[in-house]
Every structure is written in structure tokens, then in C-alpha cells.
C-alpha atoms as a PDB file:
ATOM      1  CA  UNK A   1      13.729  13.337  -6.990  1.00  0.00           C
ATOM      2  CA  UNK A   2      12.798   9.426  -7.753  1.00  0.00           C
ATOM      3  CA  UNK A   3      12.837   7.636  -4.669  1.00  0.00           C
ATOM      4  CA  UNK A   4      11.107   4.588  -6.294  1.00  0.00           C
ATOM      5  CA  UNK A   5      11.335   3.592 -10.241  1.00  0.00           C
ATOM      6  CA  UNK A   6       9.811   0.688 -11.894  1.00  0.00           C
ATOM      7  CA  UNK A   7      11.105  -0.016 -15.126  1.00  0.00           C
ATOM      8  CA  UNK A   8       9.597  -2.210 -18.075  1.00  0.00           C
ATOM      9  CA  UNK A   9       8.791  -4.359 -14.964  1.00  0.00           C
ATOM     10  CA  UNK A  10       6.820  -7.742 -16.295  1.00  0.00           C
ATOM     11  CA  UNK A  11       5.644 -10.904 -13.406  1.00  0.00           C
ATOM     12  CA  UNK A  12       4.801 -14.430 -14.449  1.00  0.00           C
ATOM     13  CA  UNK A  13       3.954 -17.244 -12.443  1.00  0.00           C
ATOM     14  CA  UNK A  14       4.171 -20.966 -12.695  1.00  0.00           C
ATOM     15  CA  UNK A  15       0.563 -22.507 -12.256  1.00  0.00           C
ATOM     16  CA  UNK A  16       1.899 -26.048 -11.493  1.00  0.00           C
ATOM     17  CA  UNK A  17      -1.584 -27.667 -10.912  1.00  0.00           C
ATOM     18  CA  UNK A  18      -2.826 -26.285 -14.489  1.00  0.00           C
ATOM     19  CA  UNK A  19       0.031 -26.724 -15.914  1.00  0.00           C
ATOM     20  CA  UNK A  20       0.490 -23.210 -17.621  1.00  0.00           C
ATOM     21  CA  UNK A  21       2.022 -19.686 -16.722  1.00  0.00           C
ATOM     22  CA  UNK A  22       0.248 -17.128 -15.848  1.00  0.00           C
ATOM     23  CA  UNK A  23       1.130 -13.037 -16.587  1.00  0.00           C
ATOM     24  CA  UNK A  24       0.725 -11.290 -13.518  1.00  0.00           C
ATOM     25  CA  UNK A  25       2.156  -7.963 -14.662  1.00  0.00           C
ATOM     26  CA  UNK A  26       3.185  -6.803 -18.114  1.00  0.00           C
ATOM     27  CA  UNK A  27       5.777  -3.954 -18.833  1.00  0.00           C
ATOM     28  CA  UNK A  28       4.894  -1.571 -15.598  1.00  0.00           C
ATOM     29  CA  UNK A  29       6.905   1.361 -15.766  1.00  0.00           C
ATOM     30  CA  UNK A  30       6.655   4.380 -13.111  1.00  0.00           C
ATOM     31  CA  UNK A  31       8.470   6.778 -11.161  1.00  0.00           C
ATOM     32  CA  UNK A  32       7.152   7.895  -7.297  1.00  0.00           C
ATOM     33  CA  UNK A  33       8.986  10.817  -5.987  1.00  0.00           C
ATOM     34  CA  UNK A  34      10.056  11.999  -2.357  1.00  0.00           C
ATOM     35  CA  UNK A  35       7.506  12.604  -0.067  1.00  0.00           C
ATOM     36  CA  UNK A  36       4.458  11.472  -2.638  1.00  0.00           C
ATOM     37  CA  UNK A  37       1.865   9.481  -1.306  1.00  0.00           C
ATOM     38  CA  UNK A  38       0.317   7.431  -4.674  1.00  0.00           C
ATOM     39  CA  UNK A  39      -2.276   5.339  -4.531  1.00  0.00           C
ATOM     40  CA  UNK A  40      -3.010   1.884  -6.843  1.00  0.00           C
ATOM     41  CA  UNK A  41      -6.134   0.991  -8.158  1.00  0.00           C
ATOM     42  CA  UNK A  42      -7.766  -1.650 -10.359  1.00  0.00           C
ATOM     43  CA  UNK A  43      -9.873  -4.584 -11.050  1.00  0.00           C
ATOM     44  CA  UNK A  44      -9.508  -7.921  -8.219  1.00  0.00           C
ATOM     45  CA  UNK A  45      -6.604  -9.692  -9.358  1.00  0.00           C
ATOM     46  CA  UNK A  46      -4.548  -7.001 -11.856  1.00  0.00           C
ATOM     47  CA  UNK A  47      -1.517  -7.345  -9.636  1.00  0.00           C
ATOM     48  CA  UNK A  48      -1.609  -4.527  -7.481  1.00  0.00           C
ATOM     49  CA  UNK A  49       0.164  -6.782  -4.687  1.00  0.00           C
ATOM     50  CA  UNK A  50       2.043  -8.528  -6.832  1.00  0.00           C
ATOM     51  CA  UNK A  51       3.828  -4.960  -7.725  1.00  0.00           C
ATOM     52  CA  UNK A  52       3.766  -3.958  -3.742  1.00  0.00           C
ATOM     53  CA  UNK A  53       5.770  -7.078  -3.091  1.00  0.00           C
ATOM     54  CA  UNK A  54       8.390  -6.179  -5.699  1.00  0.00           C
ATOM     55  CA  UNK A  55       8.815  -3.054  -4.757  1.00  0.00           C
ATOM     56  CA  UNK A  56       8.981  -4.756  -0.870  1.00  0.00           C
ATOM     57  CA  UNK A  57      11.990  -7.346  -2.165  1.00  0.00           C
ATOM     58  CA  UNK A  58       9.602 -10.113  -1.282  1.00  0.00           C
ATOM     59  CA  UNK A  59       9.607 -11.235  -4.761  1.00  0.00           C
ATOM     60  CA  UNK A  60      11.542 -10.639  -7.750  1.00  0.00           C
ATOM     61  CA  UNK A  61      10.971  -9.843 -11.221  1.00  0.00           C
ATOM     62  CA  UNK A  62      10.409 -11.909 -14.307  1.00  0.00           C
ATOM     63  CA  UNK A  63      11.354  -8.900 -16.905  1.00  0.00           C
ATOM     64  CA  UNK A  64      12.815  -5.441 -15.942  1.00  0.00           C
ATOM     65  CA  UNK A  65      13.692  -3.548 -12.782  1.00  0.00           C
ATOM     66  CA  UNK A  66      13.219  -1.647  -9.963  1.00  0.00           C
ATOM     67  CA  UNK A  67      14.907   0.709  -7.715  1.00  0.00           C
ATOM     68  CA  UNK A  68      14.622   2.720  -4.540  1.00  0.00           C
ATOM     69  CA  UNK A  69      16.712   5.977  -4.488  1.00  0.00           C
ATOM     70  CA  UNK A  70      18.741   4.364  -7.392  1.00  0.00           C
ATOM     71  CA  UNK A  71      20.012   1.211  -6.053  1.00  0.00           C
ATOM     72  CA  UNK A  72      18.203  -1.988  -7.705  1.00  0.00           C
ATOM     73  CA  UNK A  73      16.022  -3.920  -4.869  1.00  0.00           C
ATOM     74  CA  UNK A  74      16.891  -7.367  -4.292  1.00  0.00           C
ATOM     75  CA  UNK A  75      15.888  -7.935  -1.345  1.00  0.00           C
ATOM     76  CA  UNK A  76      13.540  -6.615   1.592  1.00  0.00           C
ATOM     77  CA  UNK A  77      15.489  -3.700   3.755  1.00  0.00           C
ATOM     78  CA  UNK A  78      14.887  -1.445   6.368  1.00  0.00           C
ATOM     79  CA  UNK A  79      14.385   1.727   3.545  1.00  0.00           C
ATOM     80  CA  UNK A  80      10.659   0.182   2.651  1.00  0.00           C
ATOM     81  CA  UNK A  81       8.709  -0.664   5.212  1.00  0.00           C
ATOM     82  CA  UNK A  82       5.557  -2.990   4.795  1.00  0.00           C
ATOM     83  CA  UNK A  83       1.809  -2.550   6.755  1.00  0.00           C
ATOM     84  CA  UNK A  84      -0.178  -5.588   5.525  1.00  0.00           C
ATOM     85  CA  UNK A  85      -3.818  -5.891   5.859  1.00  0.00           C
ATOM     86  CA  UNK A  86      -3.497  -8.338   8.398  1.00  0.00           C
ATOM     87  CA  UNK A  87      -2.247  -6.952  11.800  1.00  0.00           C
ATOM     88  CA  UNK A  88       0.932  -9.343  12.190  1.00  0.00           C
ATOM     89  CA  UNK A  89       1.486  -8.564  15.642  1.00  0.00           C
ATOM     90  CA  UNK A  90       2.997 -10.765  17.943  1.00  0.00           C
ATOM     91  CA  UNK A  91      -0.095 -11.505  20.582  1.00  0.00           C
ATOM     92  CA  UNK A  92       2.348 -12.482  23.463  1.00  0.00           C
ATOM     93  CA  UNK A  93       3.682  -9.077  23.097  1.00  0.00           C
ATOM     94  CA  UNK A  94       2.195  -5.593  24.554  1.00  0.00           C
ATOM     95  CA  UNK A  95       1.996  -2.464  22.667  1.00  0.00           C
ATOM     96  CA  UNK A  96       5.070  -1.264  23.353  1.00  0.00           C
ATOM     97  CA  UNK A  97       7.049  -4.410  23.252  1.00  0.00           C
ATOM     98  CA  UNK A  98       5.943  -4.897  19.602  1.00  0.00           C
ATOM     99  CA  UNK A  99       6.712  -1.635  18.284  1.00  0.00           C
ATOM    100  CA  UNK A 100      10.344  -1.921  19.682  1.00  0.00           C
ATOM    101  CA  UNK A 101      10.850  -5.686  17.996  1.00  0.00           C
ATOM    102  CA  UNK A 102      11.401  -4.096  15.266  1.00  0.00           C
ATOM    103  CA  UNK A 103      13.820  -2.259  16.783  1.00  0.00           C
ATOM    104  CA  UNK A 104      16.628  -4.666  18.335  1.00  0.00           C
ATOM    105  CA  UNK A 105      19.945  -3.431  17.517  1.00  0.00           C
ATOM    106  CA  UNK A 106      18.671  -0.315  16.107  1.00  0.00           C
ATOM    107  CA  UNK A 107      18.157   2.346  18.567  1.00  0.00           C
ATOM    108  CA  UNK A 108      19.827   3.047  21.235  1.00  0.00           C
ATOM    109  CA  UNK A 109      16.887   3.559  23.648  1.00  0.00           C
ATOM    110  CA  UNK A 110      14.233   1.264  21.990  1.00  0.00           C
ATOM    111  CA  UNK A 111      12.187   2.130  24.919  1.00  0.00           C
ATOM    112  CA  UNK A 112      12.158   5.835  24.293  1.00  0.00           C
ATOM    113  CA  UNK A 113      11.918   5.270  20.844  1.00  0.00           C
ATOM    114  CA  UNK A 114       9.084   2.958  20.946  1.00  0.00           C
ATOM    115  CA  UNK A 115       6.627   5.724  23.136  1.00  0.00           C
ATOM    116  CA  UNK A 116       7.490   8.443  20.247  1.00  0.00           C
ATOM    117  CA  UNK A 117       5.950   6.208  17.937  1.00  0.00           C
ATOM    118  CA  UNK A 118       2.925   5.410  20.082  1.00  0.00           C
ATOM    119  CA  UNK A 119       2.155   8.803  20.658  1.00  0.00           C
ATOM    120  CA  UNK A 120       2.669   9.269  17.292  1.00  0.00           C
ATOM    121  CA  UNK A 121      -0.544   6.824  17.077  1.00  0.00           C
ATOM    122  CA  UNK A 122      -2.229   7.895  19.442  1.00  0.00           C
ATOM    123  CA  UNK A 123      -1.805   5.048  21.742  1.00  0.00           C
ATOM    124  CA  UNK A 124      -0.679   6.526  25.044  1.00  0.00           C
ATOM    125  CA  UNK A 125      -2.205   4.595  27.922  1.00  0.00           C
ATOM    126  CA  UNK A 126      -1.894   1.804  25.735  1.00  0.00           C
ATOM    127  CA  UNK A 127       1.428   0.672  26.237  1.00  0.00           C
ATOM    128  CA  UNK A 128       1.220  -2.287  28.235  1.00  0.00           C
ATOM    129  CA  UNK A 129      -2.035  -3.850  26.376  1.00  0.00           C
ATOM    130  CA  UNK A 130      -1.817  -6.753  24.240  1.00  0.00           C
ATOM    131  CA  UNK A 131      -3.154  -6.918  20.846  1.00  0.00           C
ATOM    132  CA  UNK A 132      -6.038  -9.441  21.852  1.00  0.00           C
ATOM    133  CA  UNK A 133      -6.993  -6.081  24.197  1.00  0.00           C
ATOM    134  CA  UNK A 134      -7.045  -3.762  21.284  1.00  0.00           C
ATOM    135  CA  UNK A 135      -9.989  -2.988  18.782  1.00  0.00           C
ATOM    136  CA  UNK A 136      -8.816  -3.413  14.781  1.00  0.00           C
ATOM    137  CA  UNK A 137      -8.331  -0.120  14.235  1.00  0.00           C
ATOM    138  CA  UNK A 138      -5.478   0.274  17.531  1.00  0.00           C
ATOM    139  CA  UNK A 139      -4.107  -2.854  16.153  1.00  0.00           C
ATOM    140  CA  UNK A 140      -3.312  -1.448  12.682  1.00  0.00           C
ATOM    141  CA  UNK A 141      -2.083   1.317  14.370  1.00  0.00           C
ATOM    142  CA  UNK A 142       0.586  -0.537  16.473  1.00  0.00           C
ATOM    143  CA  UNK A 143       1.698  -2.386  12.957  1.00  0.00           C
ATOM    144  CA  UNK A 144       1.762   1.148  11.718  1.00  0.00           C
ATOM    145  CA  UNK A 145       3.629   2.473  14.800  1.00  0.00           C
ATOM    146  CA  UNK A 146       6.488  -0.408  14.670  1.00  0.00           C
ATOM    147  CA  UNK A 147       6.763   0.121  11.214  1.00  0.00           C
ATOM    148  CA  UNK A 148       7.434   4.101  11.334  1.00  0.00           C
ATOM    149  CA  UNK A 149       9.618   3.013  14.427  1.00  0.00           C
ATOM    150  CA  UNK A 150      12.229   1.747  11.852  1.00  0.00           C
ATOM    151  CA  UNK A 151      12.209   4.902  10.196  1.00  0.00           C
ATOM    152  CA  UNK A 152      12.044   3.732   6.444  1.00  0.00           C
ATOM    153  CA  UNK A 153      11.847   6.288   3.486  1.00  0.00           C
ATOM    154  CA  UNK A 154       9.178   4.814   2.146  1.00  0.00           C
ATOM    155  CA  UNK A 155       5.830   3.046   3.509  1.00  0.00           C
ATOM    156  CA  UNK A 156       4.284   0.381   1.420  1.00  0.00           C
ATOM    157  CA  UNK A 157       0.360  -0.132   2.142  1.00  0.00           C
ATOM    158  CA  UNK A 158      -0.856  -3.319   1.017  1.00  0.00           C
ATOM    159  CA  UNK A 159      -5.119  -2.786   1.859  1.00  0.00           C
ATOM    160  CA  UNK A 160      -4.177  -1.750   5.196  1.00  0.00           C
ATOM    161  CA  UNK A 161      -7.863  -0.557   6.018  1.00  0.00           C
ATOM    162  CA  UNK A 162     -10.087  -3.353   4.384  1.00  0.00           C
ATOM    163  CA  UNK A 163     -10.869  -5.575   7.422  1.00  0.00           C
ATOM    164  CA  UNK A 164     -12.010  -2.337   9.309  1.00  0.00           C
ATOM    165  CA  UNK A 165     -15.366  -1.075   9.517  1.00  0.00           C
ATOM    166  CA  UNK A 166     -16.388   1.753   7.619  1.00  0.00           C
ATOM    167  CA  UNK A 167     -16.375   4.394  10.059  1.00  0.00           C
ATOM    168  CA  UNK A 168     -12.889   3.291  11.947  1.00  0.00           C
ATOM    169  CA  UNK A 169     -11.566   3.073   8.518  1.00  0.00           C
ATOM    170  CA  UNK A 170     -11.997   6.956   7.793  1.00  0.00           C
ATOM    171  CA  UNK A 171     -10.993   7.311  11.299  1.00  0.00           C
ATOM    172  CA  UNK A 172      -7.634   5.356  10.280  1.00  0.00           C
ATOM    173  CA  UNK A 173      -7.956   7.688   6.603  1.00  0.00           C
ATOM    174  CA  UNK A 174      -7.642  10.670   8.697  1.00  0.00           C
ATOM    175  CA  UNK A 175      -5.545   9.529  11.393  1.00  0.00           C
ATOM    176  CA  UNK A 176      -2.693   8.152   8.318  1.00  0.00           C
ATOM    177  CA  UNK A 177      -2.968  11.713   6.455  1.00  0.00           C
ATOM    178  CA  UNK A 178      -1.993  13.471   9.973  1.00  0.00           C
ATOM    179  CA  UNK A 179       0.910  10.862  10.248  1.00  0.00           C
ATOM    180  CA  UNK A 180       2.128  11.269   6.957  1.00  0.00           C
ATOM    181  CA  UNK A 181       1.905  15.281   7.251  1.00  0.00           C
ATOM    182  CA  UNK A 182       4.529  14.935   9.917  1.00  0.00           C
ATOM    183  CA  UNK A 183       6.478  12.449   8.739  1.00  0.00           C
ATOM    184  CA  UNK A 184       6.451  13.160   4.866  1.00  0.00           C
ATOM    185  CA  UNK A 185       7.374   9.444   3.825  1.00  0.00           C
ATOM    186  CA  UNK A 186       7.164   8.191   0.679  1.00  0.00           C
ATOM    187  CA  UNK A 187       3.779   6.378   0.849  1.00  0.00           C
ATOM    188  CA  UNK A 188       2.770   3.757  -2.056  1.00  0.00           C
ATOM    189  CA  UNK A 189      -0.730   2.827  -0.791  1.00  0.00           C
ATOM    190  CA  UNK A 190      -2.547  -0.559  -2.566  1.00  0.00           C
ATOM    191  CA  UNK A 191      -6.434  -0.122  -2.487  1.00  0.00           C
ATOM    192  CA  UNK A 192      -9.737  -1.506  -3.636  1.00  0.00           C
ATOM    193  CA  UNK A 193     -12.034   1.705  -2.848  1.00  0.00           C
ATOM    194  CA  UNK A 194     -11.789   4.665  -5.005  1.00  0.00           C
ATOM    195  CA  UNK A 195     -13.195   6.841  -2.151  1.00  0.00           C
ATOM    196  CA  UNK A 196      -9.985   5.629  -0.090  1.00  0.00           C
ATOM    197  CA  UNK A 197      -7.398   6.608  -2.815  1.00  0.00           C
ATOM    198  CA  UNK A 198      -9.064  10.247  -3.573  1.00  0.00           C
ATOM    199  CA  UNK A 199      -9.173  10.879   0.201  1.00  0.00           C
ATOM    200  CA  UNK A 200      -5.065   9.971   0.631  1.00  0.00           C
ATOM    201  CA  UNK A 201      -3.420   9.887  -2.989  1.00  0.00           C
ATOM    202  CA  UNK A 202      -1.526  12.986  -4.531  1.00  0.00           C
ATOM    203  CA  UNK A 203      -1.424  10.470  -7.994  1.00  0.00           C
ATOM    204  CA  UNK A 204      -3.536   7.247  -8.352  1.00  0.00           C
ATOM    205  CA  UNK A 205      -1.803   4.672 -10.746  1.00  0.00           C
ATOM    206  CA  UNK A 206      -5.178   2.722 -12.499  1.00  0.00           C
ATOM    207  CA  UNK A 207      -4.335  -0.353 -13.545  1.00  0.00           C
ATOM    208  CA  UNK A 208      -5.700  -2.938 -16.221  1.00  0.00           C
ATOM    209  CA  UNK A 209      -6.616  -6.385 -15.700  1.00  0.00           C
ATOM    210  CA  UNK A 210      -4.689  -8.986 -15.106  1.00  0.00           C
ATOM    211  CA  UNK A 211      -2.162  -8.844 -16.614  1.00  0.00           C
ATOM    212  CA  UNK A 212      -1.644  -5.903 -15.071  1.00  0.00           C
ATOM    213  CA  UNK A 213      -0.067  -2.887 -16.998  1.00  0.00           C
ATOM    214  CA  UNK A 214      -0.273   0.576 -15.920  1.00  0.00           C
ATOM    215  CA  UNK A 215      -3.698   1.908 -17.676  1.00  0.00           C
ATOM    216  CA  UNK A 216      -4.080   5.512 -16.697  1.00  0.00           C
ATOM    217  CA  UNK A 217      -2.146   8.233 -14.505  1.00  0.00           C
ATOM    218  CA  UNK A 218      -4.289  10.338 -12.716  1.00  0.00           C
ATOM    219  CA  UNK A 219      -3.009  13.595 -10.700  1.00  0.00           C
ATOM    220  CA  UNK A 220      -5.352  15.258  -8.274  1.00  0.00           C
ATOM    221  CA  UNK A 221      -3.903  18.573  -7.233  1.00  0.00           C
ATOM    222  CA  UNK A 222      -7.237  18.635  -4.498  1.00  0.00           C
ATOM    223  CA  UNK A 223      -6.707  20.114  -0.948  1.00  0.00           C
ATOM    224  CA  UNK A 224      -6.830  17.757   2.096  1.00  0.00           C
ATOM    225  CA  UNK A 225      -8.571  17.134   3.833  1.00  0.00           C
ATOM    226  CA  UNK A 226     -10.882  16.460   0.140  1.00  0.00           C
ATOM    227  CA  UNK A 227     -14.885  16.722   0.154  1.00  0.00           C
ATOM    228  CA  UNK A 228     -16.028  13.439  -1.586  1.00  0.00           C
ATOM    229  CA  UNK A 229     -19.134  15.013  -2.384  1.00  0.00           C
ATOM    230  CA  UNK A 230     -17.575  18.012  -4.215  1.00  0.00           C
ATOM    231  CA  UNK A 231     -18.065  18.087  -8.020  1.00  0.00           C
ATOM    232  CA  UNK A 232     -14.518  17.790  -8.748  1.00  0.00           C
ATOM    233  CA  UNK A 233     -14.225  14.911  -6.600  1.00  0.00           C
ATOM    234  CA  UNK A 234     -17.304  13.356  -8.455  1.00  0.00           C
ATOM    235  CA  UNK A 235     -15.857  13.190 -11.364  1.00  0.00           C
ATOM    236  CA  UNK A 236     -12.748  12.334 -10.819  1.00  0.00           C
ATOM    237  CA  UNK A 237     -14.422   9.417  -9.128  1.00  0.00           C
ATOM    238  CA  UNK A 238     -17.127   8.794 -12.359  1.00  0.00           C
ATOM    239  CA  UNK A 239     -13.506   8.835 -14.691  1.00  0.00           C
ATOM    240  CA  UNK A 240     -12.147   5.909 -12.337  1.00  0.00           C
ATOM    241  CA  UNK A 241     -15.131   4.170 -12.031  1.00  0.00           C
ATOM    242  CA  UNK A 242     -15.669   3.926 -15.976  1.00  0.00           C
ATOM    243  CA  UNK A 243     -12.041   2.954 -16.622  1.00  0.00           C
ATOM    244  CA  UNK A 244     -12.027   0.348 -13.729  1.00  0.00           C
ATOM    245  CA  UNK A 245     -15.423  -0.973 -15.322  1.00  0.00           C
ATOM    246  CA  UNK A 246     -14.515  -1.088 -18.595  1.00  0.00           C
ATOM    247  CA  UNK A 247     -10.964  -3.300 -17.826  1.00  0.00           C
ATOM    248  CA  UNK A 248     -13.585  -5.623 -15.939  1.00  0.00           C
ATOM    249  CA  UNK A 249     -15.841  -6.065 -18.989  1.00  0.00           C
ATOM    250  CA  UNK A 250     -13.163  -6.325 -21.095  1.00  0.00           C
ATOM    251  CA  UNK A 251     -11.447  -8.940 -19.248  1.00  0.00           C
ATOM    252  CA  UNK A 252     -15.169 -10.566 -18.906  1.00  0.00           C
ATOM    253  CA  UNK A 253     -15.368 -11.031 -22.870  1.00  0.00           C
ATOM    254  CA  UNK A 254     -12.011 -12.519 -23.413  1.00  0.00           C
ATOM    255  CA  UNK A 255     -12.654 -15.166 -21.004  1.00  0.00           C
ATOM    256  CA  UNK A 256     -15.960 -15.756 -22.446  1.00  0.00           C
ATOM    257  CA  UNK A 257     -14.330 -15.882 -25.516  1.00  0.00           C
ATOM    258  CA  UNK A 258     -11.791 -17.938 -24.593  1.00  0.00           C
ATOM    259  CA  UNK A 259     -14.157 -20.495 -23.359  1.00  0.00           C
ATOM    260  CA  UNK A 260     -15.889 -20.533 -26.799  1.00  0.00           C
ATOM    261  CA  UNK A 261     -12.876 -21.810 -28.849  1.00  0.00           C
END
């Protein structure tokens, strides 16, 4: 079953300063299914977030549609639930205090509620810290924690690992994968790294430079947890690489070209 479909969807902006528009997206169409956890790649600027924040409510738009278990989004709601890259904790708050925010009006025992989902994290002991107290990697984990509190059906990750180092980021890799094993959510996860998308993603959506359009659909039917170094893996990874590289070059030329005339 669909939980999320993206229709013919198209993004422009208004570049006041320049004076011109500027094509963000251009005709993305896709269906994500219950319980998938997809990944999006592609080039710096193809609109990866651009398409997260859609799908969020955030934004809206310019051509087609989308929809989350049928019902056209229009605005943010409690089904989708957002972990940026930035923490977006509230530092005044502890642990536990910003996992049940999100939570006011909600539950009935936000308090009961709230340690589920830090044990969930791994974050018992924790409770009463404030985020200045916590490493990176704890802090995503409360912004992960607060948002699973909320119970949405589906997660949207918007380069939720960048800022972290590399080896707390496979920690985090490993520690989302165990997460979404027991909670089965809908995960639509935004990345840079094609290591991080063939360690999580059941489907990887490449996409084309800006503006962005869905270039290639890529299923990997791999067990987890997924050797990186295993020949499969390799290529899958050499196939992504060239198609990533090749919408870079591409886009290279055409602004060289358009300079030129």
C-alpha cells in the first residue's frame, strides 16, 4: 500500500535579487509504500530538501501533487514527522522534558510516554540532562526520540547524520536500523553519502541536477545489516557513483556553456 505519492510534482522559486525564477524540481513522480525506508540521493543542490519539505507541508507545490495515505498534504501534521540535521532542541529543557513537548495534549501520561521513547534511544540515565550536557550523537537521538514520541506513520530525514563524526554516525546508522526494525515506520531518509543510503535504504531514489527530476530507481534486495565491502555492494555503489558524476558534469557544461553565449 502507498503511504506517500508524489505526482508530476514540479518547484520553482522566485530569485528576487537576480531577478529570475529558478526550477528547483521538475515533474517528480514516486510512490513509497508502508513500512519502506527509501533513501534520496544526488548532486548538492538537485532538490532533495526541497522535495522533503513538500512531502513535510512546509512548502507547497508549484505543479502537481502529493499525498500521504491518499489525502493531499497541505499542511505539516502529526502523520510525518521531521528530524532535521540540526538538533532543534530546546536547551532550557532536559531530556525528558523535550521529548514530551511534543507531546502536550497528546498522551495521557506524557511522562510515561516520554521514558518509552528514551529507552527506545537508549538514553536511560539521561533523563534529566540538558542538551548542552549531551554529545551530538545523544542529541540527535533526543530529536529522534520526541519525534517517534508523536507516533507519526512516516519519518522524514533531512541529513540527520552529517554534522556527526564518522564513527558516531555509523553508531547513529546502526542505532536508526534497530529503531526502525521495531517500529516499522515509513522512513524517507535525504542523504549526501552513498555509503549511508546502501547501509539504511530498501530503494534509493537518484536524482538529477538541479532541476531535480527523478533520474534512476534503484532496489537493493541486500540483507542488513549490509557489508560495504561486499562485491555486490561495490557495485551498486560504482553504478551510483557514475550516475551522480555524470549529472555533475553535465550540469558543469551547461553552465559553462551558458556563460559562453
Amino acid at each position: 500500500m502507498a503511504v506517500l505519492t508524489i505526482e508530476n510534482v514540479s518547484k520553482s522559486f522566485r530569485d528576487v535579487s537576480r531577478g529570475e525564477t529558478i526550477a528547483a524540481l521538475h515533474e517528480v513522480s514516486c510512490t513509497i509504500g508502508d513500512q519502506e525506508f527509501v533513501a534520496i540521493l544526488g548532486p548538492s543542490g538537485c532538490g532533495k530538501s526541497t522535495l522533503l519539505n513538500i512531502l513535510a507541508g512546509f512548502d507547497a507545490p508549484s505543479h502537481g501533487r502529493v499525498l500521504v495515505d491518499g489525502r493531499p498534504i497541505a499542511r505539516p501534521g502529526p502523520d510525518r514527522g521531521v528530524v532535521f540535521q540540526e538538533y532543534a532542541l530546546f536547551p532550557w529543557l532536559t531530556v525528558q522534558q523535550n521529548i514530551e513537548f511534543g507531546l502536550r495534549g497528546r498522551a495521557a501520561d506524557r511522562s510515561a510516554t516520554a521514558r518509552r521513547y528514551v529507552e527506545l534511544v537508549g538514553l536511560r540515565g539521561f533523563e534529566h540532562r540538558y542538551p548542552k550536557e549531551l554529545s551530538g550523537g545523544m542529541r540527535q537521538r533526543v530529536s529522534l526520540a520526541r519525534v517517534l514520541a508523536v507516533d507519526p506513520a512516516v519519518l522524514l530525514m533531512d541529513e540527520p547524520f552529517a554534522a556527526l563524526d564518522a564513527l558516531t554516525r555509523q553508531l547513529m546508522q546502526r542505532e536508526l536500523l534497530e529503531i526502525w526494525a521495531r517500529t516499522r515506520k515509513t522512513v524517507v531518509f535525504v542523504t549526501h553519502s552513498i555509503d549511508e543510503a546502501l547501509t539504511l535504504a530498501d530503494r534509493l531514489y537518484i536524482m538529477s541536477a538541479r532541476p531535480g527530476r527523478i533520474l534512476e530507481v534503484i532496489d537493493i534486495d541486500l540483507p542488513r545489516p549490509r557489508d560495504l565491502a561486499a562485491p555486490q555492494v561495490n557495485d551498486l555503489r560504482g553504478r551510483i557513483n557514475g550516475l551522480i558524476e555524470g549529472e555533475v558534469r553535465r550540469a558543469f557544461m551547461e553552465r559553462a556553456q551558458a556563460l559562453d553565449g
